[in-house]
Each structure stands twice: as C-alpha cells, then as structure tokens.
PDB file of N, CA and C in Angstrom:
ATOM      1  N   UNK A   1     -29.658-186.024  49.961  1.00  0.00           N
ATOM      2  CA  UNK A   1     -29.332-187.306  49.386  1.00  0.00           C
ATOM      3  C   UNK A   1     -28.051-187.147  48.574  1.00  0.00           C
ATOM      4  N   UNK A   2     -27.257-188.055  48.991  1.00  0.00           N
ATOM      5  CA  UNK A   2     -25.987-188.276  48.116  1.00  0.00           C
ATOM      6  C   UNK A   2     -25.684-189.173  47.298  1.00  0.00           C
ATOM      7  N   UNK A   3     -25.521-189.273  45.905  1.00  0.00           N
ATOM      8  CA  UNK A   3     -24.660-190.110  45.348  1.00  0.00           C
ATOM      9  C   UNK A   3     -24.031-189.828  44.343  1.00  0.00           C
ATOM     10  N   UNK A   4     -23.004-191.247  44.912  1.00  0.00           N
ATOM     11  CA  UNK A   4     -21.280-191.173  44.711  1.00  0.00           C
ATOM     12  C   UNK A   4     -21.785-191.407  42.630  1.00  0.00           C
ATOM     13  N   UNK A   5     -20.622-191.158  42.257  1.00  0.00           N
ATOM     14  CA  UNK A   5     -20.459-191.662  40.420  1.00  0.00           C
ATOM     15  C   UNK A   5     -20.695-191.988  39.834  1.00  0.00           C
ATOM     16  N   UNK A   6     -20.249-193.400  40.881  1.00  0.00           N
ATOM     17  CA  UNK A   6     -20.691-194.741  40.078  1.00  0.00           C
ATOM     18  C   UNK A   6     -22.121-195.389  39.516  1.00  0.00           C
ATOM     19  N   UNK A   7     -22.923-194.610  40.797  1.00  0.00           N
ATOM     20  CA  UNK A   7     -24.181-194.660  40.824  1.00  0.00           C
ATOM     21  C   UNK A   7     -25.049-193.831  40.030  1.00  0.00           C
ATOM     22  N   UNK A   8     -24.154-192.712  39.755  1.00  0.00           N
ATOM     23  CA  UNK A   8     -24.920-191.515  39.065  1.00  0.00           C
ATOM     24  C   UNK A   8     -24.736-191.692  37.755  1.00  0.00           C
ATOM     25  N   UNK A   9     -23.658-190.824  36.913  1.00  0.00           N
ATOM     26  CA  UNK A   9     -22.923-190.448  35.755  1.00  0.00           C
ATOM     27  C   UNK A   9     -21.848-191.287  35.143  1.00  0.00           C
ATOM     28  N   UNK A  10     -21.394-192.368  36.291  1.00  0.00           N
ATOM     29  CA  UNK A  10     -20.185-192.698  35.820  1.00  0.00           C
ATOM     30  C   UNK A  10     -18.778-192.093  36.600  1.00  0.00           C
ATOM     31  N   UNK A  11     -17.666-192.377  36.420  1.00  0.00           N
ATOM     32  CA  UNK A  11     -16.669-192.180  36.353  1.00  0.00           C
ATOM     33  C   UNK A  11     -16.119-191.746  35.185  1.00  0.00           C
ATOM     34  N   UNK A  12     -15.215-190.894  35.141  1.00  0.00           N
ATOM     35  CA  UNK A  12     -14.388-190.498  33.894  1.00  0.00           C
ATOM     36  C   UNK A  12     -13.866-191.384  33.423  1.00  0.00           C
ATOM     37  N   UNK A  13     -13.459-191.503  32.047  1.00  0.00           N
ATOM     38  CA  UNK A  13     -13.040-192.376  31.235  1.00  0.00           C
ATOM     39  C   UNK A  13     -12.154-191.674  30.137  1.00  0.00           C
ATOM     40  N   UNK A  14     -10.675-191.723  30.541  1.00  0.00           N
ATOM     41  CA  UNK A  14     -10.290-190.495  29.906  1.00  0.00           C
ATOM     42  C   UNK A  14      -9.914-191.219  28.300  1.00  0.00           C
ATOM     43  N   UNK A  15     -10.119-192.305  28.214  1.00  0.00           N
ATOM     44  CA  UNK A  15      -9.872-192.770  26.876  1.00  0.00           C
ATOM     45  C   UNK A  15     -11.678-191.820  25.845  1.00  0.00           C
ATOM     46  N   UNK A  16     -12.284-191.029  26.471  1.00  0.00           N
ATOM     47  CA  UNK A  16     -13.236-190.836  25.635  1.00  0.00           C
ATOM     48  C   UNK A  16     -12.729-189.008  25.818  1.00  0.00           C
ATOM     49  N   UNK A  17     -11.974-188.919  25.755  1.00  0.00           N
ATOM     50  CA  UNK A  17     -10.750-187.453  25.097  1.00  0.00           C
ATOM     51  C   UNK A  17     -10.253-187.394  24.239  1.00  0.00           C
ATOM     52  N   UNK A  18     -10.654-187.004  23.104  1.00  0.00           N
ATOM     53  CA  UNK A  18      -9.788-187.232  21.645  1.00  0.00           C
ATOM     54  C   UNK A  18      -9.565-186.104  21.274  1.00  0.00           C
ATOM     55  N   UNK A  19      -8.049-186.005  20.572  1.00  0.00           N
ATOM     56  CA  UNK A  19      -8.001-184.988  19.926  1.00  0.00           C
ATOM     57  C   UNK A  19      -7.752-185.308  18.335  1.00  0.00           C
ATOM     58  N   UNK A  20      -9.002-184.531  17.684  1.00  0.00           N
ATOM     59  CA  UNK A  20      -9.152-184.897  15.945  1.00  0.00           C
ATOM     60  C   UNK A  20      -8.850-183.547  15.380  1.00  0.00           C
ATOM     61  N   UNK A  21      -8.302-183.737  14.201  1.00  0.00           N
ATOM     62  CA  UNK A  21      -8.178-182.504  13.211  1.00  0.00           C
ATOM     63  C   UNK A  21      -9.270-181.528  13.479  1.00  0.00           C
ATOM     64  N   UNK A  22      -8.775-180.499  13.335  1.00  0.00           N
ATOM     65  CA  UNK A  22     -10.407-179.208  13.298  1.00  0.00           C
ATOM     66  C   UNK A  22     -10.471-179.867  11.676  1.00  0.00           C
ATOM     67  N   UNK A  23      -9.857-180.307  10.701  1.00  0.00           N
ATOM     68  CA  UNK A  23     -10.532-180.409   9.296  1.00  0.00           C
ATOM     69  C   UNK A  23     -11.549-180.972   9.385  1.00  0.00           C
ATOM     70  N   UNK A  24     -11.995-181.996  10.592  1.00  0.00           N
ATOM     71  CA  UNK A  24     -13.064-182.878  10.720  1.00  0.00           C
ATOM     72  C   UNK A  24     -14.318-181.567  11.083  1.00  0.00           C
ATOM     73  N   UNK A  25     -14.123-180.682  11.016  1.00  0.00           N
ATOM     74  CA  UNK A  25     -14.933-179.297  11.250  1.00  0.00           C
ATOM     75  C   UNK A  25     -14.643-178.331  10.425  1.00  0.00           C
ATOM     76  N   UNK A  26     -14.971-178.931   9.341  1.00  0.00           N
ATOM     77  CA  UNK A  26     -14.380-178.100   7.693  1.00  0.00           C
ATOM     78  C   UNK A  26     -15.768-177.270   7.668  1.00  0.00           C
ATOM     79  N   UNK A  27     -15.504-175.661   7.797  1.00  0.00           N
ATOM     80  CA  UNK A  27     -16.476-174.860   7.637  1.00  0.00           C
ATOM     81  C   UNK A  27     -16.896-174.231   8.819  1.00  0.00           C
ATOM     82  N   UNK A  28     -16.926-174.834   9.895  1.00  0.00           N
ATOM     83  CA  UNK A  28     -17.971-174.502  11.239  1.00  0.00           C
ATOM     84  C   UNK A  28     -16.423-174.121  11.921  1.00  0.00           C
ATOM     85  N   UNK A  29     -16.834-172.602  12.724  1.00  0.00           N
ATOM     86  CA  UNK A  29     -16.491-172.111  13.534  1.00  0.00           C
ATOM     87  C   UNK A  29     -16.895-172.648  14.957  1.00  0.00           C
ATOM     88  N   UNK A  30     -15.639-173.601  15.509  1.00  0.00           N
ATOM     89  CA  UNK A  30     -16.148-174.692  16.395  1.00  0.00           C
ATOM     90  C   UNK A  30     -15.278-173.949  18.049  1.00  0.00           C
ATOM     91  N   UNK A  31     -16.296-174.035  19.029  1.00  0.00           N
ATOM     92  CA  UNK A  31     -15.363-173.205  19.860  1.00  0.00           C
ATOM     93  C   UNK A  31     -15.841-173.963  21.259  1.00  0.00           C
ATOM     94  N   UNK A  32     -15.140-174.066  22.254  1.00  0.00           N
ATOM     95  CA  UNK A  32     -14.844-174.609  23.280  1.00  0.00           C
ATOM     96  C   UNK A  32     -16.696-174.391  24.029  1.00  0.00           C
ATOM     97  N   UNK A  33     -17.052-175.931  24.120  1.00  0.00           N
ATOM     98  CA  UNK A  33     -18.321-175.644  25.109  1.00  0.00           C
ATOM     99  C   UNK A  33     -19.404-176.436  23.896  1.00  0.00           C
ATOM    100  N   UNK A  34     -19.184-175.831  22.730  1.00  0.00           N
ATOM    101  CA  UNK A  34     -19.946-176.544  21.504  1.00  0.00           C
ATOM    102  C   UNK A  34     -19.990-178.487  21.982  1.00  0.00           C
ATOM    103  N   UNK A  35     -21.286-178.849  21.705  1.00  0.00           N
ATOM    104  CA  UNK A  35     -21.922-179.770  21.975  1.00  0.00           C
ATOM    105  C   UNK A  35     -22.201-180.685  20.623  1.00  0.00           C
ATOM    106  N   UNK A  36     -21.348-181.863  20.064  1.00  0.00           N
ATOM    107  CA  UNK A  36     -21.532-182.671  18.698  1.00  0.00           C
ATOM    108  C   UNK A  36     -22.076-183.939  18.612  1.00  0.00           C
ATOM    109  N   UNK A  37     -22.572-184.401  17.501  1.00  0.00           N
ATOM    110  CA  UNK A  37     -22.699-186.146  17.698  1.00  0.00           C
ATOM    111  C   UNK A  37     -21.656-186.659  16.759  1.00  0.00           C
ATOM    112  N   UNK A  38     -20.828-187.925  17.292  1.00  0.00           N
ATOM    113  CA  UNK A  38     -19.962-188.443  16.950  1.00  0.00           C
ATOM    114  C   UNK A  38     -20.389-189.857  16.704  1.00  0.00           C
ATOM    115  N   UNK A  39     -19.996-190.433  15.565  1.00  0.00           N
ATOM    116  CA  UNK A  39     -20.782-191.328  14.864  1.00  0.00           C
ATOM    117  C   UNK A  39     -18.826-192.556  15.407  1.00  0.00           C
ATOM    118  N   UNK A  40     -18.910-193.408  16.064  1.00  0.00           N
ATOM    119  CA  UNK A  40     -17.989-194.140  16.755  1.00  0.00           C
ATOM    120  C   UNK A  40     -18.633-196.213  16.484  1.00  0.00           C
ATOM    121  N   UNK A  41     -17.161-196.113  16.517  1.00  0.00           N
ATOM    122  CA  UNK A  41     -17.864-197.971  16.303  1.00  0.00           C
ATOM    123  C   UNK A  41     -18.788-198.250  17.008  1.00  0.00           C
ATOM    124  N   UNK A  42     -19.040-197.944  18.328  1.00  0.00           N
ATOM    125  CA  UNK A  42     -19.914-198.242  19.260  1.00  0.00           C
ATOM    126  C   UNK A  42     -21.372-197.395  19.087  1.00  0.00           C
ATOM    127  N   UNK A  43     -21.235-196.853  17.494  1.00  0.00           N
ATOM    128  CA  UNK A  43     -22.695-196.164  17.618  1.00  0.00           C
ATOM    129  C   UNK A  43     -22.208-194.531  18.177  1.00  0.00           C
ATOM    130  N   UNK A  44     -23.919-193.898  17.764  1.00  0.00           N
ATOM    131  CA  UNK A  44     -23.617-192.242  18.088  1.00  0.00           C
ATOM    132  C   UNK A  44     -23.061-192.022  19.625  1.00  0.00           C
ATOM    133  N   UNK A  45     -22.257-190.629  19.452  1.00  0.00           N
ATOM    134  CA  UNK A  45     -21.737-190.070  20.743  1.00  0.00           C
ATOM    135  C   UNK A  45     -21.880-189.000  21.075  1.00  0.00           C
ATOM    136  N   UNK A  46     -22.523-188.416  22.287  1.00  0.00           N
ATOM    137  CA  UNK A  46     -22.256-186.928  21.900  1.00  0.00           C
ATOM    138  C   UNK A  46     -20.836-186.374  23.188  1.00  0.00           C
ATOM    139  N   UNK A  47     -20.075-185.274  22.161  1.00  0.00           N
ATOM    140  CA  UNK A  47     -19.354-184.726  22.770  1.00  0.00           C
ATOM    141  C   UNK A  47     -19.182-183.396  23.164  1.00  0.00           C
ATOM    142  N   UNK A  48     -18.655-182.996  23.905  1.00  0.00           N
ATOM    143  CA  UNK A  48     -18.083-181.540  24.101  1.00  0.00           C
ATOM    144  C   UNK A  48     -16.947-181.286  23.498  1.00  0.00           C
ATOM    145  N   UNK A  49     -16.556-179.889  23.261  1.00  0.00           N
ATOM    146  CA  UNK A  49     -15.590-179.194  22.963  1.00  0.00           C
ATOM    147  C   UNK A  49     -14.587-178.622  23.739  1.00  0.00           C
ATOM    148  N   UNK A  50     -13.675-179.294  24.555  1.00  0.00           N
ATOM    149  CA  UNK A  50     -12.884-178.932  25.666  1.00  0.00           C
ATOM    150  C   UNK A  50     -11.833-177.885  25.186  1.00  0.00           C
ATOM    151  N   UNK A  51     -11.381-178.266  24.347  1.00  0.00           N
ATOM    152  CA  UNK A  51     -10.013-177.147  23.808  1.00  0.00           C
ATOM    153  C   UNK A  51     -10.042-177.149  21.853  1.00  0.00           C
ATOM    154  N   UNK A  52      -9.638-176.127  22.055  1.00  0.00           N
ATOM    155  CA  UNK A  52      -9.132-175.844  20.214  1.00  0.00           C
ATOM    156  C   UNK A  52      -7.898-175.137  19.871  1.00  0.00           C
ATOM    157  N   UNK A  53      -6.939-175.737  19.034  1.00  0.00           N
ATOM    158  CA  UNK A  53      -5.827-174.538  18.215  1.00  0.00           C
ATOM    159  C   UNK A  53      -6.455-174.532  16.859  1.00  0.00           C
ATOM    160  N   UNK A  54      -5.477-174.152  16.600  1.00  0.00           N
ATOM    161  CA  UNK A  54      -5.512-173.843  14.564  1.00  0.00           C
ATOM    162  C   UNK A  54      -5.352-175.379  14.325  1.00  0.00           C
ATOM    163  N   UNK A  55      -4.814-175.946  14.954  1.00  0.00           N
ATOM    164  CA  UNK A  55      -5.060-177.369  13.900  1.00  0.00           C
ATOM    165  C   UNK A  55      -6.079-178.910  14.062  1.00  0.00           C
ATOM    166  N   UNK A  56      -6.094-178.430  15.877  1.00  0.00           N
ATOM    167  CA  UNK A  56      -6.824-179.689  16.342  1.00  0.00           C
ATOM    168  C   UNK A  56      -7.624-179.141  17.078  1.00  0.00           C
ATOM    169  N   UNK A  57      -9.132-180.054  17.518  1.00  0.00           N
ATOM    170  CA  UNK A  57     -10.082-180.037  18.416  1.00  0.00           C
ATOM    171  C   UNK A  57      -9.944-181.016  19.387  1.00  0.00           C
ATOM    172  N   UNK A  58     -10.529-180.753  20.725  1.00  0.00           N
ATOM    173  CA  UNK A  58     -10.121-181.906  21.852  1.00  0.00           C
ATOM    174  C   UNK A  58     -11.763-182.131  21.892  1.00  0.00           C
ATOM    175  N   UNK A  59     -12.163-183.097  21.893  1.00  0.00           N
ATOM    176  CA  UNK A  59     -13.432-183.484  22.386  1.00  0.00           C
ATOM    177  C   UNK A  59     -13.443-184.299  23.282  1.00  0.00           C
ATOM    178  N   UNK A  60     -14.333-184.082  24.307  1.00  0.00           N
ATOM    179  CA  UNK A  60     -14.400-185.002  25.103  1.00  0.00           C
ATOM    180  C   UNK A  60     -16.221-185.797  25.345  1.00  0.00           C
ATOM    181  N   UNK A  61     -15.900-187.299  25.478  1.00  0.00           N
ATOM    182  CA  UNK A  61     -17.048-188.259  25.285  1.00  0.00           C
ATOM    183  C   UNK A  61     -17.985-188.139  26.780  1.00  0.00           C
ATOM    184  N   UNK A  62     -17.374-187.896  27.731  1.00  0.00           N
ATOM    185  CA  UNK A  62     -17.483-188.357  29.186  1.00  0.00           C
ATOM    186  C   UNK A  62     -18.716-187.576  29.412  1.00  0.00           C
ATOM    187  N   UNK A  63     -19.924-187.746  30.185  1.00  0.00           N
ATOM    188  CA  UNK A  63     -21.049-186.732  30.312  1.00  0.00           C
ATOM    189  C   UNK A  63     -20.699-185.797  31.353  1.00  0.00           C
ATOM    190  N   UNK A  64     -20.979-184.079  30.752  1.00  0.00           N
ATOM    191  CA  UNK A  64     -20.466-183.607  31.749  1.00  0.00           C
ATOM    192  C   UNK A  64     -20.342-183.566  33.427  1.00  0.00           C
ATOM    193  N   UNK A  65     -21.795-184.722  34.231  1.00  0.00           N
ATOM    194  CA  UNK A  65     -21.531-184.724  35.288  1.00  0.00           C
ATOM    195  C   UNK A  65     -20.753-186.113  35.877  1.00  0.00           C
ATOM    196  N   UNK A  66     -20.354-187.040  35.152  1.00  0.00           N
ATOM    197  CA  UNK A  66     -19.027-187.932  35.230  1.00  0.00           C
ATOM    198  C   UNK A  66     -18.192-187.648  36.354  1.00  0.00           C
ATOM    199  N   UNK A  67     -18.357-188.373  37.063  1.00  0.00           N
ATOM    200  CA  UNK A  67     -16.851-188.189  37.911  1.00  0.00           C
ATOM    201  C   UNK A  67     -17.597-187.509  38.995  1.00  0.00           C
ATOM    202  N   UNK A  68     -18.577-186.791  39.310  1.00  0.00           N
ATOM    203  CA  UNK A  68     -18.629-186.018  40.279  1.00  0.00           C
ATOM    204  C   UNK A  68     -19.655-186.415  41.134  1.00  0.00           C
ATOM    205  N   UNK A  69     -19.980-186.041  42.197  1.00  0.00           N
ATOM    206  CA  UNK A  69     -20.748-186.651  43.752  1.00  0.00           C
ATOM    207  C   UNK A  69     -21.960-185.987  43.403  1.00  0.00           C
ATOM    208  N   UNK A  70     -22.922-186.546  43.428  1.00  0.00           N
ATOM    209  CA  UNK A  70     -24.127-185.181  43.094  1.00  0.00           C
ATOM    210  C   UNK A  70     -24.949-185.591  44.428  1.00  0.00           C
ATOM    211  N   UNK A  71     -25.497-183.938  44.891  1.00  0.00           N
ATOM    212  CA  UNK A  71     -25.815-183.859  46.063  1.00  0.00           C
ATOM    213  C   UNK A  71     -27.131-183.231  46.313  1.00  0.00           C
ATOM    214  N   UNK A  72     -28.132-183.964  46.295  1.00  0.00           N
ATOM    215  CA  UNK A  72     -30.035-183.698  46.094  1.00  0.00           C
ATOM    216  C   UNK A  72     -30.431-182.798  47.513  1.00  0.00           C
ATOM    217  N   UNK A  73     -30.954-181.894  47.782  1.00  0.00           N
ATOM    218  CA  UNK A  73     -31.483-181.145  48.713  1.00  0.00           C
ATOM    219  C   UNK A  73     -33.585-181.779  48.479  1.00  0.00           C
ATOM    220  N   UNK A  74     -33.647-182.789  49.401  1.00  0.00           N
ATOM    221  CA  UNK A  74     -35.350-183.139  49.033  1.00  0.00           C
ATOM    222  C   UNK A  74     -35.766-183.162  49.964  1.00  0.00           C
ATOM    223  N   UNK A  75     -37.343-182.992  49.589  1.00  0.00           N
ATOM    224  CA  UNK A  75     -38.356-182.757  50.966  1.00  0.00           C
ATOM    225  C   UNK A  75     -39.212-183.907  50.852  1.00  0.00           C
ATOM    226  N   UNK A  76     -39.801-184.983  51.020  1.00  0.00           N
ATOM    227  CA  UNK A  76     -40.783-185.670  50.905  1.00  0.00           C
ATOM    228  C   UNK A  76     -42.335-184.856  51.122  1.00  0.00           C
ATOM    229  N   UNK A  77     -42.985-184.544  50.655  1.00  0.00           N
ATOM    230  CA  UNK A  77     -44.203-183.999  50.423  1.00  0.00           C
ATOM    231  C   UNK A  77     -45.612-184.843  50.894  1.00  0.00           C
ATOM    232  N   UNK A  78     -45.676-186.064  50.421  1.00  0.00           N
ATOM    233  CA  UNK A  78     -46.256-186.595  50.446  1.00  0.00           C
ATOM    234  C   UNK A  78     -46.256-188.344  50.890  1.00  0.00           C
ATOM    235  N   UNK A  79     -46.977-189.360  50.835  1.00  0.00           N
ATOM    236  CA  UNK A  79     -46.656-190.393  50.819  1.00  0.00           C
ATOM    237  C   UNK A  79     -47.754-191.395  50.784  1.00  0.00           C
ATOM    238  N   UNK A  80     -47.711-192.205  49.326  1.00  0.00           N
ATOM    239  CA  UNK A  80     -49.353-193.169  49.331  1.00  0.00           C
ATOM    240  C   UNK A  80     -48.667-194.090  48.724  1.00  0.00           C
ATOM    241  N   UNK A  81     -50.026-195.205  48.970  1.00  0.00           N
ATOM    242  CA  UNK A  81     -50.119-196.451  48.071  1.00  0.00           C
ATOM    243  C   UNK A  81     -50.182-196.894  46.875  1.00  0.00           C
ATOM    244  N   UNK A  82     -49.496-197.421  46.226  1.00  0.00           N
ATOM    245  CA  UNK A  82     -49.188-197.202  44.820  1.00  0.00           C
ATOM    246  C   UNK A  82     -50.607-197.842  44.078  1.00  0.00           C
ATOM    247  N   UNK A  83     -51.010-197.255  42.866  1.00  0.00           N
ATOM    248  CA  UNK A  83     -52.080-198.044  42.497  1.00  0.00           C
ATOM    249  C   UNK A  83     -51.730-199.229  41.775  1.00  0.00           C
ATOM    250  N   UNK A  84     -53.248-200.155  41.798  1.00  0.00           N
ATOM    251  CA  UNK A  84     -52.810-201.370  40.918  1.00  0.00           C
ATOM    252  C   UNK A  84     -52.642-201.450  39.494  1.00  0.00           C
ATOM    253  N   UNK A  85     -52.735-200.432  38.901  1.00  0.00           N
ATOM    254  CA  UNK A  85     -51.803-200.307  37.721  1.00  0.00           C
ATOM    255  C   UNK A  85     -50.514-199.577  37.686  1.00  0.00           C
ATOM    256  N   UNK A  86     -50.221-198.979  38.945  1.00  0.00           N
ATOM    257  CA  UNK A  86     -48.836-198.420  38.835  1.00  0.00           C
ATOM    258  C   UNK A  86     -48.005-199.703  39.173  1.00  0.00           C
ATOM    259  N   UNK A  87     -48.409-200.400  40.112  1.00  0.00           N
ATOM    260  CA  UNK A  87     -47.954-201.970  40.318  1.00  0.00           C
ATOM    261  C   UNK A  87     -47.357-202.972  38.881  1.00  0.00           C
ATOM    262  N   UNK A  88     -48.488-202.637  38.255  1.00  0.00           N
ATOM    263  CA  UNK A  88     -48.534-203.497  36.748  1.00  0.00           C
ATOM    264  C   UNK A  88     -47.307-203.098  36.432  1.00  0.00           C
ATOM    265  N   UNK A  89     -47.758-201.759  35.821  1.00  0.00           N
ATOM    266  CA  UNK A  89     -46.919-201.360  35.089  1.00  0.00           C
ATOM    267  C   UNK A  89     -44.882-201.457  35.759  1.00  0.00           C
ATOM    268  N   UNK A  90     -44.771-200.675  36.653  1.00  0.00           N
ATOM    269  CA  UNK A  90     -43.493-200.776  37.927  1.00  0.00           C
ATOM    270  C   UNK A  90     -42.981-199.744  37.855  1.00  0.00           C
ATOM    271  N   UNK A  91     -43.599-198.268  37.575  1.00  0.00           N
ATOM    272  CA  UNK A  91     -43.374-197.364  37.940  1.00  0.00           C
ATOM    273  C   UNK A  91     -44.558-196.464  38.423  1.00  0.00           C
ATOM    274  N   UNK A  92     -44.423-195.040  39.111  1.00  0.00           N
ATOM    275  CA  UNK A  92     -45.270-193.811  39.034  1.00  0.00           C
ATOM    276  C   UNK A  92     -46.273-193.539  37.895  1.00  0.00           C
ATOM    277  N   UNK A  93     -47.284-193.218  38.194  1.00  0.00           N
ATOM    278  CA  UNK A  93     -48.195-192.938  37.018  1.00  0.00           C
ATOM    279  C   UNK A  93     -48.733-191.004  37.401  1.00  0.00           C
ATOM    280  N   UNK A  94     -48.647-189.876  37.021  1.00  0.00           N
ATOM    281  CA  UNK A  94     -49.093-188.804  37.099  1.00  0.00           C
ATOM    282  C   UNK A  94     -50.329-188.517  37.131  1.00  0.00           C
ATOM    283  N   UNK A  95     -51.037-187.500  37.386  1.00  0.00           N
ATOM    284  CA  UNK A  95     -52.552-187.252  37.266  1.00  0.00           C
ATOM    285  C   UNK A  95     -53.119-188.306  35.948  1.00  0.00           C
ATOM    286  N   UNK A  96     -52.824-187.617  34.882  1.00  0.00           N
ATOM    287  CA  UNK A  96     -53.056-188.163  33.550  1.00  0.00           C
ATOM    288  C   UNK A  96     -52.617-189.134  33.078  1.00  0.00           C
ATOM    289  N   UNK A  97     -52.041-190.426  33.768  1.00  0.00           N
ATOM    290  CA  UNK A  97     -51.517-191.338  33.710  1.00  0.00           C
ATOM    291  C   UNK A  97     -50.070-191.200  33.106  1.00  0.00           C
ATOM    292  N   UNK A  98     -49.646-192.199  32.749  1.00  0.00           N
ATOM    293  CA  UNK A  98     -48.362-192.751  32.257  1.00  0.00           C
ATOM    294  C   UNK A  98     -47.664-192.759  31.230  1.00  0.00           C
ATOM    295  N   UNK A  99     -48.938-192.072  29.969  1.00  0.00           N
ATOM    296  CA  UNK A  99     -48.250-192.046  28.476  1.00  0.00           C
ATOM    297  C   UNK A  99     -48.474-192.654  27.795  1.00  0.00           C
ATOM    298  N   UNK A 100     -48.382-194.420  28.276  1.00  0.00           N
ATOM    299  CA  UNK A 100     -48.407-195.048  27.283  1.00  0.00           C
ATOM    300  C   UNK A 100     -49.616-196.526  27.735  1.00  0.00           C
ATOM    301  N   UNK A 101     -49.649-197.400  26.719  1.00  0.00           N
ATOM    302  CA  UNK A 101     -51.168-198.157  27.075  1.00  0.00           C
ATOM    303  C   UNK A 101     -50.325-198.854  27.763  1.00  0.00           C
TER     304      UNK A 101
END
C-alpha cells in the first residue's frame, strides 16, 4: 500500500524552519536531532534540531515523515463482520473492547 503526502504527513512547509538564537537555549547543551516544544501563536509545536553554530539553532516544525511517500508491506489476515457496537461506535473494537463507554 502506497501513500502519497498529502494523504499521510503532509507536505513540507518550509516556512516551519526557523532559525532562533541558541540564547533561547540558555543552559542546555542543544545538539542536532534534539526533539522541543515550541510554544507559537498557533499553540504548542514540537520541533527538531536540524543545525547549530555558536550563535543560532535551526529548528525545524515539519513532522519528520512530511514530504515523503510512505510505503506499507500488508497481509490481510483475516476478515469479519463488524459488530453492532463497533457500528455504533465507527470504529474497531479489540478483544477487550474499545476503552472507552
């Protein structure tokens, strides 16, 4: 099974690449790969750590699988009738049901 981006992760959005002062990382030894939450008008963000010098950090907003084709290797196993509370509800329910009432 294939799907394209748009469907998955998104597309890149390179406006969510910023580069901020490392002062905004006053104390913490911050190094490429490090994973943050970024508090943005639009509410929390989390980012990665793409690049660092001595003065600035590059973060990037985009989730790391953004942009890319993701490609499922599946077997169908099985195949039944959904019950009438999986109906209700409109999803899968597990052995032990669903979680919630």
């Amino acid at each position: 099974v294939s799907v394209n981006p748009e469907k998955a992760y998104g597309e890149r959005a390179d406006e969510l690449v910023q580069t901020v002062p490392r002062s905004m990382f006053d104390g913490m030894d911050v190094e490429v790969g490090m994973s943050f939450r970024a508090t943005t008008p639009q509410g929390e963000q989390s980012v990665i750590v793409i690049e660092t010098t001595d003065e600035e950090v590059v973060v990037d907003g985009n989730h790391p699988l953004a942009g890319i084709p993701l490609t499922f290797d599946v077997t169908v196993v099985d195949v039944r009738e959904a019950t009438k509370e999986e109906l209700e509800h409109g999803h899968v329910h597990s052995e032990g049901g669903c979680g919630h009432d």
